[in-house]
C-alpha atoms as a PDB file:
ATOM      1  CA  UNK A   1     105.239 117.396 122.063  1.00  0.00           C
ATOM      2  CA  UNK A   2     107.700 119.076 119.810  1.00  0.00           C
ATOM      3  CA  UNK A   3     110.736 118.707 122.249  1.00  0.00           C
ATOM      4  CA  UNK A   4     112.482 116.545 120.128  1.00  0.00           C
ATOM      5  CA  UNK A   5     114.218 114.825 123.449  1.00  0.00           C
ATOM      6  CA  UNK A   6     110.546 113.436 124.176  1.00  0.00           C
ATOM      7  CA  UNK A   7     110.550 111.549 120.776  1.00  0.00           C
ATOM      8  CA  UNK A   8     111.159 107.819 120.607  1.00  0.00           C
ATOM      9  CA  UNK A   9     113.725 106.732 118.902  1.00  0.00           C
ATOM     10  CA  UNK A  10     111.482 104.942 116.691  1.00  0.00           C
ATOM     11  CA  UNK A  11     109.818 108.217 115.210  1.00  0.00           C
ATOM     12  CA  UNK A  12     113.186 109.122 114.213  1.00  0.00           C
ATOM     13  CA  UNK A  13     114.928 106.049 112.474  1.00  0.00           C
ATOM     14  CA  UNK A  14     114.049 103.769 110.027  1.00  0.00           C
ATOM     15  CA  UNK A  15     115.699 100.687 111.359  1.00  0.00           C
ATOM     16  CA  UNK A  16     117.362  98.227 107.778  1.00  0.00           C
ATOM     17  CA  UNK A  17     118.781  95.002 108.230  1.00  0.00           C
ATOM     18  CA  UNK A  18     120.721  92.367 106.090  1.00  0.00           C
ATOM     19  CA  UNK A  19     124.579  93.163 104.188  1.00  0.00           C
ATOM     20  CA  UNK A  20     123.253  94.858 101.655  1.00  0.00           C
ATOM     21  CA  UNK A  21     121.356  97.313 102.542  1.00  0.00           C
ATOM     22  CA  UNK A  22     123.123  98.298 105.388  1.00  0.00           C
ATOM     23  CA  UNK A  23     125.854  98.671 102.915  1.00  0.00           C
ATOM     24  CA  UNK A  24     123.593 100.691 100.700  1.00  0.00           C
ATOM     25  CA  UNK A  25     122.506 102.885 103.146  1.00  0.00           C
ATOM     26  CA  UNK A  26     126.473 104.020 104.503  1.00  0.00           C
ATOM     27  CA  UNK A  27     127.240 104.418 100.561  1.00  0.00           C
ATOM     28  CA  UNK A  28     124.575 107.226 100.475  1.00  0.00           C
ATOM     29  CA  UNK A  29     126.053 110.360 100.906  1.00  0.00           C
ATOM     30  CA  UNK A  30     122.276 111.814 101.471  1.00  0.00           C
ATOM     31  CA  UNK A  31     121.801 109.671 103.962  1.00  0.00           C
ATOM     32  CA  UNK A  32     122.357 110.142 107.593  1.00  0.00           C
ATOM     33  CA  UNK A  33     122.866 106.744 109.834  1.00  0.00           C
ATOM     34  CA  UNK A  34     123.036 106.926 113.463  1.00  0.00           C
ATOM     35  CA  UNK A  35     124.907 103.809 114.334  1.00  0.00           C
ATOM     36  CA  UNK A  36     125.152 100.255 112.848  1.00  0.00           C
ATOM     37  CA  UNK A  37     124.794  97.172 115.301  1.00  0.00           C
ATOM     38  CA  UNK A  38     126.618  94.057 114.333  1.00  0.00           C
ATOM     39  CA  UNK A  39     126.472  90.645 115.379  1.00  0.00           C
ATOM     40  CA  UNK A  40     129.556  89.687 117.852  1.00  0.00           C
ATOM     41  CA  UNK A  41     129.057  86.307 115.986  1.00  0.00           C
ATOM     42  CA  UNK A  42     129.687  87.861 112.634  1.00  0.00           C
ATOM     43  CA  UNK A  43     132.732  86.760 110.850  1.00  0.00           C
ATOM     44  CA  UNK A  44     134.863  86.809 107.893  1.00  0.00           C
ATOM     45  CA  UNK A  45     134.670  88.878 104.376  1.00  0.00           C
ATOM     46  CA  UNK A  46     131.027  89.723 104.941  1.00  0.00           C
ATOM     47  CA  UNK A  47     131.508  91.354 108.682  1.00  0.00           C
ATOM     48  CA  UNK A  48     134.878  93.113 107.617  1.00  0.00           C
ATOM     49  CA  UNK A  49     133.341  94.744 104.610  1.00  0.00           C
ATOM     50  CA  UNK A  50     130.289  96.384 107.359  1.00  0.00           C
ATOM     51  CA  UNK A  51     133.219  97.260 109.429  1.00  0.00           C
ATOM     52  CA  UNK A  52     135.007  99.350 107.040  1.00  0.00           C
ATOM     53  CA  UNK A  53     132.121 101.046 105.385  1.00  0.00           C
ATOM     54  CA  UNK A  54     130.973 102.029 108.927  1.00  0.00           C
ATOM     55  CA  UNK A  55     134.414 103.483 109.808  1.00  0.00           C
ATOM     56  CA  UNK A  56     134.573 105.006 105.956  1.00  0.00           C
ATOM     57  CA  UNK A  57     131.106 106.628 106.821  1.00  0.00           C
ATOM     58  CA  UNK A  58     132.164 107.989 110.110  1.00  0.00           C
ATOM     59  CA  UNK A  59     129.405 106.072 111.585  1.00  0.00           C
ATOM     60  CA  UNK A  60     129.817 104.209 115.202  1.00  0.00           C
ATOM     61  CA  UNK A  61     129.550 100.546 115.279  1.00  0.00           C
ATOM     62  CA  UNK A  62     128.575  98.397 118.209  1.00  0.00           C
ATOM     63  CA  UNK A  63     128.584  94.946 118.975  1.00  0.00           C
ATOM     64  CA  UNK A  64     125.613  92.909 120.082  1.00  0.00           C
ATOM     65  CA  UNK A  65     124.349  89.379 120.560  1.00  0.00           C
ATOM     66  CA  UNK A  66     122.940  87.595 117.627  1.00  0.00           C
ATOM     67  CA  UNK A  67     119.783  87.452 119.469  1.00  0.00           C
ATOM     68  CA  UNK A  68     119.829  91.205 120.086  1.00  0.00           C
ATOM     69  CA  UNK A  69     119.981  91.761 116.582  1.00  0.00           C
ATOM     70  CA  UNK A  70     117.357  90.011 115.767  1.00  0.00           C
ATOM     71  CA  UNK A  71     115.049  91.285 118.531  1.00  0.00           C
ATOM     72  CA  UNK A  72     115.607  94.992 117.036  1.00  0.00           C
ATOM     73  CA  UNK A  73     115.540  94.154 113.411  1.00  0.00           C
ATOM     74  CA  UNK A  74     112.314  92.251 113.875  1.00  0.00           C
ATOM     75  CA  UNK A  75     112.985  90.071 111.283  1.00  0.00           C
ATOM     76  CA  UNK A  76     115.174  86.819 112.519  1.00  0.00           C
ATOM     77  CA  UNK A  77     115.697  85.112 108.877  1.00  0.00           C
ATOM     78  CA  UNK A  78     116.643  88.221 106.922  1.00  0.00           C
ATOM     79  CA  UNK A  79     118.616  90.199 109.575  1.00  0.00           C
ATOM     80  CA  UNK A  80     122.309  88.728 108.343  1.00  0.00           C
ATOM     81  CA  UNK A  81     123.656  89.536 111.748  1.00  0.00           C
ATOM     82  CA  UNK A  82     123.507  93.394 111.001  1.00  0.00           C
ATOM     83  CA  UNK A  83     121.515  96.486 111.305  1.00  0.00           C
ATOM     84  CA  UNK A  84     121.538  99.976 110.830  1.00  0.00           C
ATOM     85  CA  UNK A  85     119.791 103.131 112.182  1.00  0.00           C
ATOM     86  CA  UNK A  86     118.978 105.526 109.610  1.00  0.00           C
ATOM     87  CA  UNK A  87     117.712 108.776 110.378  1.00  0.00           C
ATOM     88  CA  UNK A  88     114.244 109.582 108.890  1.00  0.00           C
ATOM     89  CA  UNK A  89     114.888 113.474 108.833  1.00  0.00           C
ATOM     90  CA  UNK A  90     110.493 114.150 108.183  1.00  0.00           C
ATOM     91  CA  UNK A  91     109.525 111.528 110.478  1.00  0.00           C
ATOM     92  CA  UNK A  92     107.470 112.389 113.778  1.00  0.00           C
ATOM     93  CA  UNK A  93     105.055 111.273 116.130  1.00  0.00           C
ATOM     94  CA  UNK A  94     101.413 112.773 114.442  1.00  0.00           C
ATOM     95  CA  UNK A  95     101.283 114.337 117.789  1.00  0.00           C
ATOM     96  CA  UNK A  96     103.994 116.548 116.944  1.00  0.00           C
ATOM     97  CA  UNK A  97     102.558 116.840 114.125  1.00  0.00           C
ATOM     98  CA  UNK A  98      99.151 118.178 114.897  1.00  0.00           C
ATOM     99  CA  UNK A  99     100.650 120.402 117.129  1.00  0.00           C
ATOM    100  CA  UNK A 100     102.947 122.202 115.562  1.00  0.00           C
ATOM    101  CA  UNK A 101     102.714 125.951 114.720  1.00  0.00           C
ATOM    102  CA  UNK A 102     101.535 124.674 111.040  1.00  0.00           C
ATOM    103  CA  UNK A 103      99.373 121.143 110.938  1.00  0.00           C
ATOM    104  CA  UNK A 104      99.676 119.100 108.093  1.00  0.00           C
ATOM    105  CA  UNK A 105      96.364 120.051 105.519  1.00  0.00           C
ATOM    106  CA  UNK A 106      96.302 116.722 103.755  1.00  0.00           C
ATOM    107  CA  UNK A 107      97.448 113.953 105.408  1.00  0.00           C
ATOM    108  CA  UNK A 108      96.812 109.776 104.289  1.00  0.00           C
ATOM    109  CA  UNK A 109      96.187 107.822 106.912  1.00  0.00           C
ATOM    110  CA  UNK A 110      96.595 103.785 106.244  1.00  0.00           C
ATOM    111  CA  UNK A 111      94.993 101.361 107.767  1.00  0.00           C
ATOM    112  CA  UNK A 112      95.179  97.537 107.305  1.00  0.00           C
ATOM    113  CA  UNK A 113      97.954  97.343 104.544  1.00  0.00           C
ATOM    114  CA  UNK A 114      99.693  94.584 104.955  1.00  0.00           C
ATOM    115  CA  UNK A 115     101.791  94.118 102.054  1.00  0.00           C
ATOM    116  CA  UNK A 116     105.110  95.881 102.125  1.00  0.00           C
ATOM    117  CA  UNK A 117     105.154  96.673  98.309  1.00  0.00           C
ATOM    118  CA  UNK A 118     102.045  98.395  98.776  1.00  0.00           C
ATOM    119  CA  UNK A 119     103.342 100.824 101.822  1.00  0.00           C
ATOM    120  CA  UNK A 120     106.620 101.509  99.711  1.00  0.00           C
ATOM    121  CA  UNK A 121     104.549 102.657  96.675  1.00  0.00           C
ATOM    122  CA  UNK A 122     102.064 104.801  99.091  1.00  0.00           C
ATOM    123  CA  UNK A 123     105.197 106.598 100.273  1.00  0.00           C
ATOM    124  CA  UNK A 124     106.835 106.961  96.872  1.00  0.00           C
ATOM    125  CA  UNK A 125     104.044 108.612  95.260  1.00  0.00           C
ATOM    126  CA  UNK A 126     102.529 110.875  98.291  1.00  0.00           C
ATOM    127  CA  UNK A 127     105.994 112.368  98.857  1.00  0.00           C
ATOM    128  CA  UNK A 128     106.345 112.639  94.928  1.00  0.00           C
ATOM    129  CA  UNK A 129     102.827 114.211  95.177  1.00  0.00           C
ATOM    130  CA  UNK A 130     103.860 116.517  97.778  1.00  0.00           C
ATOM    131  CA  UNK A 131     101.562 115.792 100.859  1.00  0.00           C
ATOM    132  CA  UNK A 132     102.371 116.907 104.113  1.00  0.00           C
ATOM    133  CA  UNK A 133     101.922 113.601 106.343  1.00  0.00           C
ATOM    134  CA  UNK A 134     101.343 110.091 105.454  1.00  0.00           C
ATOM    135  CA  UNK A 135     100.398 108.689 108.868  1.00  0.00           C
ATOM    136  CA  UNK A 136     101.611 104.533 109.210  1.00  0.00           C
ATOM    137  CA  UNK A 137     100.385 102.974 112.556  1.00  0.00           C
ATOM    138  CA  UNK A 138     103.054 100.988 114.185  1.00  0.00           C
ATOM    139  CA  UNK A 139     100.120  98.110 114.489  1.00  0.00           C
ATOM    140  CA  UNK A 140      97.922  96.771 111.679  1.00  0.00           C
ATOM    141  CA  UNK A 141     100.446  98.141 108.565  1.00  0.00           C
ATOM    142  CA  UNK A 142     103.463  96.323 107.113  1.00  0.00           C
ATOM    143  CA  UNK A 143     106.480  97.087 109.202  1.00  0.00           C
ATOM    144  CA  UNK A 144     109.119 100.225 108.010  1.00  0.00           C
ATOM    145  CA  UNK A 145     111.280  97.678 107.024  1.00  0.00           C
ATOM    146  CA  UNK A 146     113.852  96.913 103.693  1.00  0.00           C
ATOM    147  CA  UNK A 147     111.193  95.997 101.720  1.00  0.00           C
ATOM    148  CA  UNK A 148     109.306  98.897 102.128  1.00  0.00           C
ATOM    149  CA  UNK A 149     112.324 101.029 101.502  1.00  0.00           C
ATOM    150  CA  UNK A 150     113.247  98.630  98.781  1.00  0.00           C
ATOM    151  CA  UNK A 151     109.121  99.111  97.114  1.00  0.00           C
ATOM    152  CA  UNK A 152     109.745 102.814  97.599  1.00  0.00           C
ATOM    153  CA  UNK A 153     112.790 103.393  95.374  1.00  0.00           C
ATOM    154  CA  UNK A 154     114.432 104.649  98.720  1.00  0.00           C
ATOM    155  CA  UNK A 155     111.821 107.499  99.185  1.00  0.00           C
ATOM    156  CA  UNK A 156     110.688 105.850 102.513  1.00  0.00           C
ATOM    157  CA  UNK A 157     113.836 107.946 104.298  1.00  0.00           C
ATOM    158  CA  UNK A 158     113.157 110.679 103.013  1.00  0.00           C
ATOM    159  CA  UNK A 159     108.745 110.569 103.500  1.00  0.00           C
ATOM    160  CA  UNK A 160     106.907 112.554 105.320  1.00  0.00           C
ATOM    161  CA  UNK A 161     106.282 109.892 107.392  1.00  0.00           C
ATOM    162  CA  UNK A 162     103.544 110.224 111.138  1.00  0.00           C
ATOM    163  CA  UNK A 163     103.982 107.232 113.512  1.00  0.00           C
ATOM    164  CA  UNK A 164     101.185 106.943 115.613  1.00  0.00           C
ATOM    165  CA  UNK A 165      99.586 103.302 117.512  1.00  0.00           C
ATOM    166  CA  UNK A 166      96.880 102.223 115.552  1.00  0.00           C
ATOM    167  CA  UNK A 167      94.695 103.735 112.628  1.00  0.00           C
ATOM    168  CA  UNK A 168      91.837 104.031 115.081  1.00  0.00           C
ATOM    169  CA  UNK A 169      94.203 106.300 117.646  1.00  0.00           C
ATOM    170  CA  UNK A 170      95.111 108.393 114.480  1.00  0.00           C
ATOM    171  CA  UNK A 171      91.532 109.068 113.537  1.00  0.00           C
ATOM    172  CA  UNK A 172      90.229 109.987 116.910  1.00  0.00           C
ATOM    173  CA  UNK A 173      93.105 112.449 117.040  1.00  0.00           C
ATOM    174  CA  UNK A 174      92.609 113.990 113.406  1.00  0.00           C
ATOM    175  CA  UNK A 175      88.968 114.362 114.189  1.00  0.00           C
ATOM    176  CA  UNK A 176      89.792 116.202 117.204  1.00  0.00           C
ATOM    177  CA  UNK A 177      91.785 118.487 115.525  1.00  0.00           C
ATOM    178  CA  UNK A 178      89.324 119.721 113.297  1.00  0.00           C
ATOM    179  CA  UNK A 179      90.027 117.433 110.498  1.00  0.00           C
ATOM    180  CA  UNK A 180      87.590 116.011 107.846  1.00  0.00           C
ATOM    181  CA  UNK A 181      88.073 112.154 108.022  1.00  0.00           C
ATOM    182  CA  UNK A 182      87.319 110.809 104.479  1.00  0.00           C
ATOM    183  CA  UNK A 183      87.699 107.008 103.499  1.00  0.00           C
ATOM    184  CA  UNK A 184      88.525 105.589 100.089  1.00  0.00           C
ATOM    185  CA  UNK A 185      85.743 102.639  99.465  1.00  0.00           C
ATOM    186  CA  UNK A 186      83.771 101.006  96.056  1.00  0.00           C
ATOM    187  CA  UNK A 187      80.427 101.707  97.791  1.00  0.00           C
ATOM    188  CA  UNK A 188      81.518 105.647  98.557  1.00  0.00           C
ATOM    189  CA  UNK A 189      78.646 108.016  96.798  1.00  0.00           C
ATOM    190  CA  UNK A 190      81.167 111.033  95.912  1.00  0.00           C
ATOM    191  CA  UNK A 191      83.874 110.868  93.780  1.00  0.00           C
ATOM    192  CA  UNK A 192      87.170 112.227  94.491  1.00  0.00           C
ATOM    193  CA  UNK A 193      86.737 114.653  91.773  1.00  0.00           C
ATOM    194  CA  UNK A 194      83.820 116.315  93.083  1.00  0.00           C
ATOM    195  CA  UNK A 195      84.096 116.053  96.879  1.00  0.00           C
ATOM    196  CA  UNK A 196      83.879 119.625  98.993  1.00  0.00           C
ATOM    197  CA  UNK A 197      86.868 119.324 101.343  1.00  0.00           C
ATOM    198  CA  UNK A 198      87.448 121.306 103.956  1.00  0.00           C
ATOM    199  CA  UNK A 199      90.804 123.014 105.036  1.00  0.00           C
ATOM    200  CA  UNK A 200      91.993 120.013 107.041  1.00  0.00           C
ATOM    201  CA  UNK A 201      91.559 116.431 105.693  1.00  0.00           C
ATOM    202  CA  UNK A 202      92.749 113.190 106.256  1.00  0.00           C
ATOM    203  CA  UNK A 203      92.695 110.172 103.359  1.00  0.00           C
ATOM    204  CA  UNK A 204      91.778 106.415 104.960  1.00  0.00           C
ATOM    205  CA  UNK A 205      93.343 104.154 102.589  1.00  0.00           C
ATOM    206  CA  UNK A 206      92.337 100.408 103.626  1.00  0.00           C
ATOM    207  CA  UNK A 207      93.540  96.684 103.503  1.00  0.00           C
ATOM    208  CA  UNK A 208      93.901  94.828 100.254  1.00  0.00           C
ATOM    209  CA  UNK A 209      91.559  92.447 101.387  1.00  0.00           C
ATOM    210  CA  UNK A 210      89.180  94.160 104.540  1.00  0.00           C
ATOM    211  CA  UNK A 211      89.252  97.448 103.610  1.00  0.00           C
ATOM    212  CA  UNK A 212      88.589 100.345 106.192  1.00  0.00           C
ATOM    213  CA  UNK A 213      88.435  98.341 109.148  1.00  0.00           C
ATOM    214  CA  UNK A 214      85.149  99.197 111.247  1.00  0.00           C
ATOM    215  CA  UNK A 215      86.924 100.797 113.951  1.00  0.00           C
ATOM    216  CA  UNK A 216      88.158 104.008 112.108  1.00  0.00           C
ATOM    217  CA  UNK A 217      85.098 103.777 109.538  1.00  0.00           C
ATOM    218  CA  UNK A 218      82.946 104.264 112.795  1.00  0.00           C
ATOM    219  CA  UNK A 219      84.828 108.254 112.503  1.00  0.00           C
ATOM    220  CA  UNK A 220      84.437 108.790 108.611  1.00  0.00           C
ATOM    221  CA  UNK A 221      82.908 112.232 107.891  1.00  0.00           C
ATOM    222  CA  UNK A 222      82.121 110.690 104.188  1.00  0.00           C
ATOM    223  CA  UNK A 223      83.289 108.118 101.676  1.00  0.00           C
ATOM    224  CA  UNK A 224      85.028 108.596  98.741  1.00  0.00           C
ATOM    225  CA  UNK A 225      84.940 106.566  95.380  1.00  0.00           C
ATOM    226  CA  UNK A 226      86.885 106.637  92.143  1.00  0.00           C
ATOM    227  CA  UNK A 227      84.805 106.278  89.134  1.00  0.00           C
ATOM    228  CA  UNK A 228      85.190 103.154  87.457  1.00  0.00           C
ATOM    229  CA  UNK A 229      84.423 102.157  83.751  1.00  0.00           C
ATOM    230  CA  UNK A 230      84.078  98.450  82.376  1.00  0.00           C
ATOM    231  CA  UNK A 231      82.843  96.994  85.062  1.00  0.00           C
ATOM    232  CA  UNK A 232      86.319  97.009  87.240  1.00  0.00           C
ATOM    233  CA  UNK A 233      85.456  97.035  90.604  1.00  0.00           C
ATOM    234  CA  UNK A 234      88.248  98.509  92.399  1.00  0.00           C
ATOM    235  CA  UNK A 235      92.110  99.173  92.146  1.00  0.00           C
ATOM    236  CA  UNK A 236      94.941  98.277  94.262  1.00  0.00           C
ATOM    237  CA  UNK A 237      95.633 100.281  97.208  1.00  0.00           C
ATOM    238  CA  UNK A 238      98.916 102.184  95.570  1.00  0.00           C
ATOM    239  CA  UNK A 239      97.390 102.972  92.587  1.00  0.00           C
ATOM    240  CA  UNK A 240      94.076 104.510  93.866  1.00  0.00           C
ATOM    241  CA  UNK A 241      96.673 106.549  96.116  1.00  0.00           C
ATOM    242  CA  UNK A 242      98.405 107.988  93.224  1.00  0.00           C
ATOM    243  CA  UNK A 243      94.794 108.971  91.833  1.00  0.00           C
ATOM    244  CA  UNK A 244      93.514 110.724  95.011  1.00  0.00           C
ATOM    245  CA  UNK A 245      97.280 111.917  95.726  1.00  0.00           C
ATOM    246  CA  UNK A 246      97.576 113.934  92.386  1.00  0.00           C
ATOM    247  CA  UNK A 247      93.851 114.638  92.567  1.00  0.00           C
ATOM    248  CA  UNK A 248      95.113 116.643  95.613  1.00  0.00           C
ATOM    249  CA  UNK A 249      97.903 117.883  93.776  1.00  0.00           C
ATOM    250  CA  UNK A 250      95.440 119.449  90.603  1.00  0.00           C
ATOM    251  CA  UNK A 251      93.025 120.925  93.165  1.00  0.00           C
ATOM    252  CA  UNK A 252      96.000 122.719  95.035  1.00  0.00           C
ATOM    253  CA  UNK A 253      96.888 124.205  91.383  1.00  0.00           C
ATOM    254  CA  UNK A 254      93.243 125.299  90.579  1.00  0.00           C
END
């Protein structure tokens, strides 16, 4: 599972579309992008400008179909005609991950988050935090897309980031490798301040609106609450990430 030949290509780049940030991304010296596809229909000041940053950059350029760049990009209305492959250096299949010589200890797992700001903030502050794996499902969770790269300040490239098929898939193979499976949730007895975690644990962060979907809360060892004063019920999903994230991060210091 580690052979790095038997990874998809899509546990290895983060795939940005539109002028700008494809423009962004080959001005990065920190960066690292594979190749940049760009519409044969492209024309004009626009496609020349893509041209010579890719050739500035060192970075191969290929021609495609309009319609081929909008299959990969995924995104037919903001795709400008061009994309770019950038390499995520600490992205891998959780597989990988759970089998290497040294697992991940605290991983987040997210499940149901739909909105792209939210994803980009999750990645922001768990790599800021230091974690080991935040695992995003390829179904169910906002697309690795510019606007998640865009919500996390850039981090996304750079995150720790597990690819998996679905949050459900990801918890039946954390569970089997030994790993506590606790989920964030208003009704959760213990708080994250005084929960007994084991060596191995995994974080379920839910939806903005559903929450832990029923599949994967079917596999939680116990829930997990964040005490709340004046009668607020609950914060948004990137904030009550940073709490449990830096909760992580005080324990680890203890």
């Amino acid at each position: 599972m580690g052979d790095e030949s038997a990874i998809s290509p899509k546990d290895r780049f983060l795939t940005v579309y539109g002028r700008k940030p494809v423009l962004e991304a080959l001005d990065d010296p920190t960066l690292e992008v594979d190749k940049v596809i760009l519409a044969d229909t492209a024309r004009g000041p626009a496609a020349t400008e893509i041209v010579q940053a890719a050739k500035a950059a060192g970075v191969v350029l290929q021609r495609a179909s309009a319609h081929r760049v909008k299959v990969l990009a995924g995104n037919g209305k903001q795709d400008q005609g061009v994309l770019a492959d950038v390499v995520a250096p600490h992205m891998l299949p959780l597989s990988a991950a759970l089998s290497a010589s040294r697992p991940p200890a605290r991983v987040l797992l997210l499940d149901g988050i739909t909105t792209p700001a939210n994803v980009g903030m999750i990645l922001r502050t768990a790599t800021a935090a230091g974690l080991e794996g935040i695992i995003v499902p390829r179904r169910g969770v906002a697309a690795l897309d510019p606007m998640v790269v865009k919500a996390s300040a850039g981090v996304a490239f750079r995150a720790p980031v597990l690819r998996c098929g679905s949050a459900r898939e990801a918890a039946e193979m954390l569970s089997e490798a030994g790993y506590g499976i606790y989920a964030l949730g208003a009704s959760g007895k213990t708080s994250i301040f005084d929960a007994e975690l084991p060596q191995r644990a995994a974080f379920v962060l839910g939806g903005e609106t559903e929450g832990v979907g029923q599949e994967v809360g079917e596999l939680v060892t116990e829930w997990l609450s964040i005490p709340m004063a004046a009668d607020v019920e609950s914060l948004n999903v990137s904030a009550a990430a940073a709490v449990l994230s830096f909760e992580l991060v005080r324990r680890a210091r203890l």
